[in-house]
Protein backbone atom coordinates (compact mmCIF):
# COMPACT_ATOMS: atom_id res chain seq x y z
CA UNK A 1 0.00 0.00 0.00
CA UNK A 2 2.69 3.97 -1.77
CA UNK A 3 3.97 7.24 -2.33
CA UNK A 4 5.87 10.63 -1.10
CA UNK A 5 3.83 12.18 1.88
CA UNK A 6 1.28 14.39 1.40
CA UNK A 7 -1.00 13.93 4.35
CA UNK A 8 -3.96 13.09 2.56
CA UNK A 9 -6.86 12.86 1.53
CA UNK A 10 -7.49 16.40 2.75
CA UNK A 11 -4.39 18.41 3.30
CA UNK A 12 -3.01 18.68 -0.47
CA UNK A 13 0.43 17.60 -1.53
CA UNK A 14 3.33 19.62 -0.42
CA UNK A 15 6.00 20.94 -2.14
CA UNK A 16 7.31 23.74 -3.87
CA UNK A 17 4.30 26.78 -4.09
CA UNK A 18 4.89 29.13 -6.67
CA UNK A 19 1.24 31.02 -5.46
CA UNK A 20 0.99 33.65 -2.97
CA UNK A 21 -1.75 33.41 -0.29
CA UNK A 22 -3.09 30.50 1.65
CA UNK A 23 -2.37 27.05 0.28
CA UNK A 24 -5.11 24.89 -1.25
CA UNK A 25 -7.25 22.76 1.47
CA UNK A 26 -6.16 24.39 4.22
CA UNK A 27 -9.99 26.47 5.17
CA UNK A 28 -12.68 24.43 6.02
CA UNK A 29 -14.21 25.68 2.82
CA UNK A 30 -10.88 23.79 1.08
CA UNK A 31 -11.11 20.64 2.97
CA UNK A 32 -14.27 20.33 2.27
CA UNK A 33 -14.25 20.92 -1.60
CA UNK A 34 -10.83 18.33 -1.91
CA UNK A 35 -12.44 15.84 0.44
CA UNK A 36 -15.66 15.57 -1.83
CA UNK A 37 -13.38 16.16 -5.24
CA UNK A 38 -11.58 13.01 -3.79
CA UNK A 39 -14.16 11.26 -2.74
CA UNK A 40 -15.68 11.45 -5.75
CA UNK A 41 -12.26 10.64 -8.00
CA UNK A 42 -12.18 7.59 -6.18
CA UNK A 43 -15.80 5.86 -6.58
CA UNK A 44 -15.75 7.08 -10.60
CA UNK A 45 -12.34 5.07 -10.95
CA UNK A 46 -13.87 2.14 -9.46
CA UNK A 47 -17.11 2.57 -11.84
CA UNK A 48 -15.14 3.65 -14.79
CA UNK A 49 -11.76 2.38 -14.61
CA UNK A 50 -8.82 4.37 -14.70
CA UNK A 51 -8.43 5.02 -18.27
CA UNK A 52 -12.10 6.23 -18.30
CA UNK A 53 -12.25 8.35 -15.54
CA UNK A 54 -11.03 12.12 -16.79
CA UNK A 55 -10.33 14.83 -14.72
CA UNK A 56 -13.10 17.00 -16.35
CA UNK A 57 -15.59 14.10 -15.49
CA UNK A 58 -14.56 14.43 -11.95
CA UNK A 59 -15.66 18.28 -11.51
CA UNK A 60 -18.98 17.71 -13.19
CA UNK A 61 -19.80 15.13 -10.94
CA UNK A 62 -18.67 17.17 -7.90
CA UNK A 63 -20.41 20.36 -9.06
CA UNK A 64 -17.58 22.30 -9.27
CA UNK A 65 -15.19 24.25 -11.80
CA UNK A 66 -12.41 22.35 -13.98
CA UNK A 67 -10.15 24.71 -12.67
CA UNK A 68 -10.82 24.32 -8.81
CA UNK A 69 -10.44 20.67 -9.26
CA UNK A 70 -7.20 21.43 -10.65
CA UNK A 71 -6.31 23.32 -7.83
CA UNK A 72 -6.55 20.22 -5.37
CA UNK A 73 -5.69 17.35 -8.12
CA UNK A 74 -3.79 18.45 -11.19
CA UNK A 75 -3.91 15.23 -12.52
CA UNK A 76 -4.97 11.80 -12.30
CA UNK A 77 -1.65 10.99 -10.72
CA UNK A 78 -2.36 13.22 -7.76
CA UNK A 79 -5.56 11.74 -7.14
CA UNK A 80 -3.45 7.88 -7.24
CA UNK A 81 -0.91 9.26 -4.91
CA UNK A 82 -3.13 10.46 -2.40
CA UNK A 83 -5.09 7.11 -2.17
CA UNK A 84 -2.12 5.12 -1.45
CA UNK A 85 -0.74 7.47 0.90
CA UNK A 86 -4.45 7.85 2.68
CA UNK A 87 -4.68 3.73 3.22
CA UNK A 88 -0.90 3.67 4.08
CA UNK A 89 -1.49 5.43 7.04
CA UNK A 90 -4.85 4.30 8.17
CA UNK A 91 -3.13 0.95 7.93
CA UNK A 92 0.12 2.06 9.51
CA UNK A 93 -2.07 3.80 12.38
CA UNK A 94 -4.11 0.49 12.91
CA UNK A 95 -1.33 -1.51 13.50
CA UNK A 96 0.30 0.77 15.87
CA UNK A 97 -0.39 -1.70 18.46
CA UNK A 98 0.32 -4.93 17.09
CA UNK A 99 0.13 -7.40 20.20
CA UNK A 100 3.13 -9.23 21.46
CA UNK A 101 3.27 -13.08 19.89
CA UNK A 102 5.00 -14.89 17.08
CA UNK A 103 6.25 -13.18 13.99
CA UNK A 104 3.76 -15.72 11.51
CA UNK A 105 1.31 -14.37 14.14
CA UNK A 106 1.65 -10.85 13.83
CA UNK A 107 2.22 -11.15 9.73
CA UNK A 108 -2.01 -13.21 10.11
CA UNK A 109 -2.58 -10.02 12.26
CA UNK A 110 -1.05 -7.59 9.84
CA UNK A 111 -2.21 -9.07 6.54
CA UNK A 112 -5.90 -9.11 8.00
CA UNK A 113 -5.90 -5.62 8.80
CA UNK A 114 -4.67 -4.60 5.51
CA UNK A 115 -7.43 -6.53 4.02
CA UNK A 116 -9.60 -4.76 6.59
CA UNK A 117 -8.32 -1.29 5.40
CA UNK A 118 -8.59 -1.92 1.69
CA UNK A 119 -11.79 -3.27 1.84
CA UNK A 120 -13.52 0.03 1.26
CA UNK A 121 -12.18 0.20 -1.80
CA UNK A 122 -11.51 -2.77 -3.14
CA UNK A 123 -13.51 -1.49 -6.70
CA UNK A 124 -10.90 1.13 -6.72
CA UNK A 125 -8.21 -1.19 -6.45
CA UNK A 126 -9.08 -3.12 -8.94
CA UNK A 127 -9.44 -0.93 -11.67
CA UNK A 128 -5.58 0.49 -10.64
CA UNK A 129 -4.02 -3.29 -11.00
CA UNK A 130 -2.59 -2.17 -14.28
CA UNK A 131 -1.49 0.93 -12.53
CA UNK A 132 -0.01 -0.34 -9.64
CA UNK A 133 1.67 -3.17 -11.55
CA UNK A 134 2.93 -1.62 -14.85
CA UNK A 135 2.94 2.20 -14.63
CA UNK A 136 6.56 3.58 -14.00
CA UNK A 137 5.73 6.96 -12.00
CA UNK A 138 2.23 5.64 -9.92
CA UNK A 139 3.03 1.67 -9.69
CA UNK A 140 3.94 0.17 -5.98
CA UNK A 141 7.51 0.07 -6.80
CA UNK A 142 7.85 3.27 -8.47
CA UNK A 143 10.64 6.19 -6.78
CA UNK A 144 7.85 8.63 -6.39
CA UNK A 145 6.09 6.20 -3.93
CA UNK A 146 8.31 5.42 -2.03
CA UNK A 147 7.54 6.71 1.13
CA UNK A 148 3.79 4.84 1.35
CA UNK A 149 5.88 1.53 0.60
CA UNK A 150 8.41 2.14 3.13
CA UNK A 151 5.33 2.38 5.64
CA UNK A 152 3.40 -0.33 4.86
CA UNK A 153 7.02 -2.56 4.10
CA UNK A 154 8.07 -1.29 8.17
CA UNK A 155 5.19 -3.26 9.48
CA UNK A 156 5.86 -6.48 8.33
CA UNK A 157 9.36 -5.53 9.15
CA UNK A 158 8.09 -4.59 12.84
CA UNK A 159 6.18 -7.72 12.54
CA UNK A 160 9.37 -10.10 12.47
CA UNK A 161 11.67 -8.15 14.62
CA UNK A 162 9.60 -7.10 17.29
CA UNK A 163 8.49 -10.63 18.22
CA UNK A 164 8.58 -12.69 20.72
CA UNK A 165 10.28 -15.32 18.49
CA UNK A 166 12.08 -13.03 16.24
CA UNK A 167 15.33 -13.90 14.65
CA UNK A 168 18.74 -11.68 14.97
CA UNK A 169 18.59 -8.39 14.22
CA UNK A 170 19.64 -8.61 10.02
CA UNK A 171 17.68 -11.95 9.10
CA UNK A 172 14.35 -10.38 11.22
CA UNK A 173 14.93 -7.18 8.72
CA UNK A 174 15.19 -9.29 5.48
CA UNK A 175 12.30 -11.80 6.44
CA UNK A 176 10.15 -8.85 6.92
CA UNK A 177 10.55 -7.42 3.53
CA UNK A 178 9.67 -10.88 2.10
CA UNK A 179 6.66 -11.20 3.98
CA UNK A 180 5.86 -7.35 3.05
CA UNK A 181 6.18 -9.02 -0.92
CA UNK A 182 3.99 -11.84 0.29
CA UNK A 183 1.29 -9.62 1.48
CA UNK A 184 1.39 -7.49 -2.30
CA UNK A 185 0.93 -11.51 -3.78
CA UNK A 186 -2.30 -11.60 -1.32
CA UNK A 187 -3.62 -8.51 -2.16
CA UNK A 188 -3.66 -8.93 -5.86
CA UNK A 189 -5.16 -12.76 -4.91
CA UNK A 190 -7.55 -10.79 -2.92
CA UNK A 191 -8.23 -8.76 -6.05
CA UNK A 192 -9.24 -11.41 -8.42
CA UNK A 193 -10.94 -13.93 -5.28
CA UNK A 194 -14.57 -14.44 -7.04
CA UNK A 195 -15.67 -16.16 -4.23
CA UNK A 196 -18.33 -14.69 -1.80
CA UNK A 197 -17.12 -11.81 0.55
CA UNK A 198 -13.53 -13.13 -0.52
CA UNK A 199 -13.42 -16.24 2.02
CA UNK A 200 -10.73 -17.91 -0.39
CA UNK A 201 -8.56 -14.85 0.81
CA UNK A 202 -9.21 -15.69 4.33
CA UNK A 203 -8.50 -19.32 3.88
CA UNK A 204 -5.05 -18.48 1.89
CA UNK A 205 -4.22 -16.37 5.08
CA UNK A 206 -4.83 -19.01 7.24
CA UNK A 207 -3.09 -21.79 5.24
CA UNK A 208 0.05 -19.51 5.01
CA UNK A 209 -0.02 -18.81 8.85
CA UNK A 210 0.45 -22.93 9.29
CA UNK A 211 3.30 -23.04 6.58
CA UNK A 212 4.94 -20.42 8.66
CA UNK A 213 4.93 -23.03 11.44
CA UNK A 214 7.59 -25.47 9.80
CA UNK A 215 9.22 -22.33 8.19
CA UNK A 216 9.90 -20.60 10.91
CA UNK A 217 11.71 -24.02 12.57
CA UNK A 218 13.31 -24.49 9.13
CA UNK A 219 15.55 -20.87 9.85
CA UNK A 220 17.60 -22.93 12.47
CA UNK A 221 19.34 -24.23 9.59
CA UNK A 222 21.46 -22.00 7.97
CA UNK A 223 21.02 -22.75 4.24
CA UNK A 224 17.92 -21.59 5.26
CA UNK A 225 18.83 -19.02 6.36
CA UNK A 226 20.98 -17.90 3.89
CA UNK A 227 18.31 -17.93 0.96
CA UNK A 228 16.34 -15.53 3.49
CA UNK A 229 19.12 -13.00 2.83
CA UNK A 230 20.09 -13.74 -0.71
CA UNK A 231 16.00 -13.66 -1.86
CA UNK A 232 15.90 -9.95 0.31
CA UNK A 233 18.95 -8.81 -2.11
CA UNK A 234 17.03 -10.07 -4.98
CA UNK A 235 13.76 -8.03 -3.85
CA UNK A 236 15.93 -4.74 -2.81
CA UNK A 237 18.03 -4.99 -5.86
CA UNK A 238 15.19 -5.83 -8.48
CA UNK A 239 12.10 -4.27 -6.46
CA UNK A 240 13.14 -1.34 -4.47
CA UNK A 241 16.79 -0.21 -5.45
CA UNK A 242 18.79 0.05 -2.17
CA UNK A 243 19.97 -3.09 -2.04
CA UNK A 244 23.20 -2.93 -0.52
């Protein structure tokens, strides 16, 4: 869940302003205007699909001016940014307080409360999958969101390493990251799951929580260990870009 903070969905991206005055959003006139602009973005992407959801489509629905939607969401993009930023830090603030307990534990816990948070907006979602898989500036592993992905990848990290069976300090760091790649391979399950209410999701969860079991005996060994760390170089090096 993606991208360079912007506090949204009602605070408006920050950066360099060129305009004098009071930024955009910031009266409750603004927040108002940006939060139904969004809102509305949002459920026409789901209806539409990206690709045939303009910007100019947006406003009419919303009753307002091309050009104070523009002021808010200059583009598509924008609108894409701020959604993965808005569920990265509902999720982040959910699991805040992750109970104490096993690390395959806390990933059931974590992964289930993503689901929880994406629910909402799981139509959404779905019509971004070419998006978030394919498109260089608004995908998951794009540079410009980074700092979403960093959030949601620090609590699965969090998840391993502040167990109560977590393993030393460097392995607990890289198993994270590949359970923060497992839960992306849920979510897009999660995605396509025809299945009422999406209980083939739930029983995928629960049949990865017992393959944990064995797993996490299996990192006693230390070929297992090792292909812990050499598939984390593969994700950092091929995935994110700081491998080391």
């Amino acid at each position: 869940m993606f991208t360079k903070n912007v506090n949204p969905p009602f605070e408006g991206p920050k950066g360099p302003r060129n305009r004098r005055g009071r930024p955009p959003g910031t009266t409750p006139q603004g927040q108002e205007a940006r939060r139904r602009l969004y809102d509305t973005a949002i459920r026409m992407i789901g209806e539409r699909g990206y690709e045939g959801t303009t910007l100019r489509d947006v406003a009419g629905a919303a009753g307002v001016s091309v050009g104070l939607l523009y002021k808010y969401f200059p583009s598509k993009r924008a609108v894409v940014l701020t959604l993965y930023d808005s569920l990265s830090e509902e999720y982040a603030a959910r699991v805040a307080e992750m109970r104490p307990g096993k690390w395959r534990e806390r990933f059931a816990f974590a992964m289930r409360t993503c689901l929880e948070v994406l629910g909402p907006y799981r139509s959404t979602l779905a019509a971004l999958r070419p998006v978030m898989l394919g498109d260089r500036d608004e995908g998951l592993f794009a540079p410009g969101t980074a700092f979403s992905r960093r959030r949601v990848e620090g609590v699965f990290r969090n998840a391993v390493v502040g167990a109560s069976d977590a393993p030393a300090a460097k392995l607990g760091e890289s198993l994270g990251r590949l359970l923060y790649v497992l839960h992306l391979a849920v979510i897009l399950w999660w995605l396509f799951d025809k299945t009422p209410k999406q209980k083939a999701t739930e029983g995928l969860i629960a049949l990865l929580e017992r393959i944990l079991v064995p797993f996490g005996v299996a990192l006693l060994l230390p070929q297992v260990r090792g292909f812990v760390r050499s598939a984390d170089e593969l994700v950092r090096e091929a995935l994110i870009g700081d491998a080391e």
